[in-house]
PDB file of N, CA and C in Angstrom:
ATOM      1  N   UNK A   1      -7.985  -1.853  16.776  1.00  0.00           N
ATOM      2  CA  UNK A   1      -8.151  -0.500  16.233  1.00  0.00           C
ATOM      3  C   UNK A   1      -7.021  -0.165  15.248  1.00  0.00           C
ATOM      4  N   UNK A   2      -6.223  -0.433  15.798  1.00  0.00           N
ATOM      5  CA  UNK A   2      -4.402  -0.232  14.827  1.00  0.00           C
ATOM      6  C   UNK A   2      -4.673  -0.885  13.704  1.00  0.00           C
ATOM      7  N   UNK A   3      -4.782  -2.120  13.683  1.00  0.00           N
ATOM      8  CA  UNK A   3      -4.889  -2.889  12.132  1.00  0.00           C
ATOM      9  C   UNK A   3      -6.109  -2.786  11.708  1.00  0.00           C
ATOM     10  N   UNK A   4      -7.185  -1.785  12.405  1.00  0.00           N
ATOM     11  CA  UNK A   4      -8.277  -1.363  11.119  1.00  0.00           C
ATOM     12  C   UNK A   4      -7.749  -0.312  10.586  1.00  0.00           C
ATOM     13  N   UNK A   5      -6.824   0.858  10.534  1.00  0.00           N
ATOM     14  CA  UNK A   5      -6.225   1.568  10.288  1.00  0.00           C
ATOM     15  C   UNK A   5      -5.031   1.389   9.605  1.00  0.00           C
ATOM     16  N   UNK A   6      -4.554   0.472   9.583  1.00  0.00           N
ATOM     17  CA  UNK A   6      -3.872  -0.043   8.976  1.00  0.00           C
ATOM     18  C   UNK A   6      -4.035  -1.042   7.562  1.00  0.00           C
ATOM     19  N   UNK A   7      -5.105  -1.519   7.628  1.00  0.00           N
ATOM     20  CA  UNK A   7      -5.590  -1.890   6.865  1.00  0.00           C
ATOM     21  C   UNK A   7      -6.493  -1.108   5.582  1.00  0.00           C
ATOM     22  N   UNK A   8      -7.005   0.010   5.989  1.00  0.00           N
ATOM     23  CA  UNK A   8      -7.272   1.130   5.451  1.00  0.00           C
ATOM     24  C   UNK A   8      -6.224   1.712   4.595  1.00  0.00           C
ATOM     25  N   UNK A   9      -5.477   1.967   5.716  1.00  0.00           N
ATOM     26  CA  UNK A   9      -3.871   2.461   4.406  1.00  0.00           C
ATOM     27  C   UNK A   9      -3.824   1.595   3.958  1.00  0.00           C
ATOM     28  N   UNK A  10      -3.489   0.450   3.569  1.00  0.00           N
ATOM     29  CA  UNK A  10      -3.097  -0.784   2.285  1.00  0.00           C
ATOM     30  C   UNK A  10      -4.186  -0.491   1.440  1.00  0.00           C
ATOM     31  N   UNK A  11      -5.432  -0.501   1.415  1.00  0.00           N
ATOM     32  CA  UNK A  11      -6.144  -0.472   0.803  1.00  0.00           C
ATOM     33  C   UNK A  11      -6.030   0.776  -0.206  1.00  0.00           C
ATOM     34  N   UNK A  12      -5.671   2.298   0.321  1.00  0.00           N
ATOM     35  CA  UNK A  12      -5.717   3.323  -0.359  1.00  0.00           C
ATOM     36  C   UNK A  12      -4.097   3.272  -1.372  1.00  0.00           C
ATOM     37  N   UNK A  13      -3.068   2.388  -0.559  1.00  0.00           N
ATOM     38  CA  UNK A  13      -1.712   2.061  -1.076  1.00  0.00           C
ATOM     39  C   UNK A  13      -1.973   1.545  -2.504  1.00  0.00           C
ATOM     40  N   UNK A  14      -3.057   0.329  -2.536  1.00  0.00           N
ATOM     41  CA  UNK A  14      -3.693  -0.631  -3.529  1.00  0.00           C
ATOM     42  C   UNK A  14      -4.285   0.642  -4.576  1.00  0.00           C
ATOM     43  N   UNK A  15      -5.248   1.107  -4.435  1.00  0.00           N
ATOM     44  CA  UNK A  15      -5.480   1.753  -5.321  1.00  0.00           C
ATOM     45  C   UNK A  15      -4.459   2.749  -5.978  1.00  0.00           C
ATOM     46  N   UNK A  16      -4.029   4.058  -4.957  1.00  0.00           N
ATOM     47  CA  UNK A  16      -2.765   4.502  -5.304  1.00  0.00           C
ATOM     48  C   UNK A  16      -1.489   3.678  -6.368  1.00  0.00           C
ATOM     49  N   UNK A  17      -1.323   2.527  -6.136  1.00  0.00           N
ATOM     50  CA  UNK A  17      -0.553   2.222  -7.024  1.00  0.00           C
ATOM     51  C   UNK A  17      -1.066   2.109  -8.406  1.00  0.00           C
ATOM     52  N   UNK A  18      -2.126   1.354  -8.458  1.00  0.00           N
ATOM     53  CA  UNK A  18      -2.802   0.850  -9.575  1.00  0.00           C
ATOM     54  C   UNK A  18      -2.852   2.365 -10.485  1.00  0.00           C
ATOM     55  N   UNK A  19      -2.705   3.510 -10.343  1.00  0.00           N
ATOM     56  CA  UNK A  19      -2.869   4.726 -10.941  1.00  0.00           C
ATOM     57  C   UNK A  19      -1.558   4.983 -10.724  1.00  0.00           C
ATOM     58  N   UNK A  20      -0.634   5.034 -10.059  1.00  0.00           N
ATOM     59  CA  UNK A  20       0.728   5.399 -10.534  1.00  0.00           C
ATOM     60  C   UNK A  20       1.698   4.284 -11.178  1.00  0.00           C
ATOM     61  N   UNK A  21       1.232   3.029 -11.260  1.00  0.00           N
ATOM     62  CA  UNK A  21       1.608   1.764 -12.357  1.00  0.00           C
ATOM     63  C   UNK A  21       1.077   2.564 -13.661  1.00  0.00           C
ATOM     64  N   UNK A  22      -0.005   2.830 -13.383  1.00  0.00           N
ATOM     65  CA  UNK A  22      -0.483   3.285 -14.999  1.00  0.00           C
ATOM     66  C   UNK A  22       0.087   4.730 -15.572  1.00  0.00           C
ATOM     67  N   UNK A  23       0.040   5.467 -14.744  1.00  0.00           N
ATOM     68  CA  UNK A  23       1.225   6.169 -14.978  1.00  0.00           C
ATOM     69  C   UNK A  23       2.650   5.991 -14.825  1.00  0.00           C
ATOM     70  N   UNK A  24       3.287   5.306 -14.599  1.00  0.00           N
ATOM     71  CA  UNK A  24       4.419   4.795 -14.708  1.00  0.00           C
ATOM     72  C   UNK A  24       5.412   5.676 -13.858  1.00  0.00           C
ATOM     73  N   UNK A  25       5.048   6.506 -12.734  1.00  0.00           N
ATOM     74  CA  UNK A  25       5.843   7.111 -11.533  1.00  0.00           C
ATOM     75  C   UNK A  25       5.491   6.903  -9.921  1.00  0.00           C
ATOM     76  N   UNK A  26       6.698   6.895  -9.815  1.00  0.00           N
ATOM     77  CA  UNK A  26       7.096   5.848  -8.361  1.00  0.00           C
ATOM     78  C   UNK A  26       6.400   4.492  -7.741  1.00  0.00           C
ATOM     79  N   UNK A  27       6.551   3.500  -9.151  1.00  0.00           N
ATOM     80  CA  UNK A  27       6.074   2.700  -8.673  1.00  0.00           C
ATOM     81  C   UNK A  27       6.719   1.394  -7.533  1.00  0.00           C
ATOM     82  N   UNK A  28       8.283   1.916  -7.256  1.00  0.00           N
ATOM     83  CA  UNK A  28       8.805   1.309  -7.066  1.00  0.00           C
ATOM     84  C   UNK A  28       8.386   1.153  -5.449  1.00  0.00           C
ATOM     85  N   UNK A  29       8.619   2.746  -4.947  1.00  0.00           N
ATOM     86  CA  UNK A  29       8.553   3.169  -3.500  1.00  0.00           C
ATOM     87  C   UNK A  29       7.301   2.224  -3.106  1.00  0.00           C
ATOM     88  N   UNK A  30       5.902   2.830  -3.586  1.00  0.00           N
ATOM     89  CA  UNK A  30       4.749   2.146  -3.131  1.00  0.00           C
ATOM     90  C   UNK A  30       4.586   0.361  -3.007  1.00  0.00           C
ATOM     91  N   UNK A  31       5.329   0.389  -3.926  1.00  0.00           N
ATOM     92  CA  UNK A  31       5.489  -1.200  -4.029  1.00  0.00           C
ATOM     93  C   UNK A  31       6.049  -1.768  -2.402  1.00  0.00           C
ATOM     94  N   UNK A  32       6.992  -1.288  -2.277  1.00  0.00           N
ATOM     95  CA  UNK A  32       7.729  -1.130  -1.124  1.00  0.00           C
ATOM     96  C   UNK A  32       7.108  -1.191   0.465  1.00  0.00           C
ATOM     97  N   UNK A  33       6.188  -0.079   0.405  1.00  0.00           N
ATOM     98  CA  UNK A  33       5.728   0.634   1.274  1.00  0.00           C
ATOM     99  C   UNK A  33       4.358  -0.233   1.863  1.00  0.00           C
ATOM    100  N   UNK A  34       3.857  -0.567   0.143  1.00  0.00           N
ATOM    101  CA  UNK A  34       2.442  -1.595   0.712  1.00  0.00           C
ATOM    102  C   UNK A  34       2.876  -3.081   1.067  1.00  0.00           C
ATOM    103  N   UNK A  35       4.568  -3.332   0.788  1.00  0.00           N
ATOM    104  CA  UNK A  35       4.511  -4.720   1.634  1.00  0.00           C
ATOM    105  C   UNK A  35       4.978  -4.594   2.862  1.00  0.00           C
ATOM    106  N   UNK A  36       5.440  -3.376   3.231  1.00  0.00           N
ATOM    107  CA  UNK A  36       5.282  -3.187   4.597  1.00  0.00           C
ATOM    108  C   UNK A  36       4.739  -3.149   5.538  1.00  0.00           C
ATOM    109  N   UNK A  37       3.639  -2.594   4.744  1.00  0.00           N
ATOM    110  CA  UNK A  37       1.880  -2.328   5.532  1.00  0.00           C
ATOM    111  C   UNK A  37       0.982  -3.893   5.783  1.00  0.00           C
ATOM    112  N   UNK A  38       1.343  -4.677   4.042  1.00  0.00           N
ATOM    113  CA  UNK A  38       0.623  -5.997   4.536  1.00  0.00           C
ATOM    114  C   UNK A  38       1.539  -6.704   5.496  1.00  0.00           C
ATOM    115  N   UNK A  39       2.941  -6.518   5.699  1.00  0.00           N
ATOM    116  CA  UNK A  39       3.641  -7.434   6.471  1.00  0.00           C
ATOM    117  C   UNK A  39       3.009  -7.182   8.090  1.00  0.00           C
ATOM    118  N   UNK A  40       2.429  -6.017   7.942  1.00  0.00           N
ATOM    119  CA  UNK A  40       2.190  -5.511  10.096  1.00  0.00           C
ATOM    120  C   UNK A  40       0.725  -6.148   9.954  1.00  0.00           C
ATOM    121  N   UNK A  41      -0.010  -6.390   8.737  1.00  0.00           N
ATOM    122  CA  UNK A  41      -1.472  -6.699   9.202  1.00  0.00           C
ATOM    123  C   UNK A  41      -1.208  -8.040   9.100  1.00  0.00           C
ATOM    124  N   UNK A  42      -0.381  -8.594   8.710  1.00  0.00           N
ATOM    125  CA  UNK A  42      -0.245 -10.226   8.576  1.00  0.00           C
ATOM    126  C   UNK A  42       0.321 -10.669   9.906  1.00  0.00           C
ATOM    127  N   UNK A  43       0.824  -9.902  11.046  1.00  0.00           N
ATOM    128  CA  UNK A  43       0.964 -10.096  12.108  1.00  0.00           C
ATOM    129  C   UNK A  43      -0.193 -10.470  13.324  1.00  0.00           C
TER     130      UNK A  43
END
């Protein structure tokens, strides 16, 4: 249940970035944040 939920957030992380890359703000954080998220589903 956890890593379908979790997996969900990466997914919305994925898009989210792809629109703040293109806008060019905070892309750093998300960057961050979604290898955090794939690091717990890669568990």
């Amino acid at each position: 249940m956890a890593v379908k939920i979790v997996a969900v957030i990466v997914r919305n992380l994925r898009k989210a970035e792809t629109k703040i890359l293109e806008n060019g703000h905070g892309s750093i954080d998300l960057l961050t944040d979604k290898d955090n998220y794939s690091s717990l589903v890669g568990k």
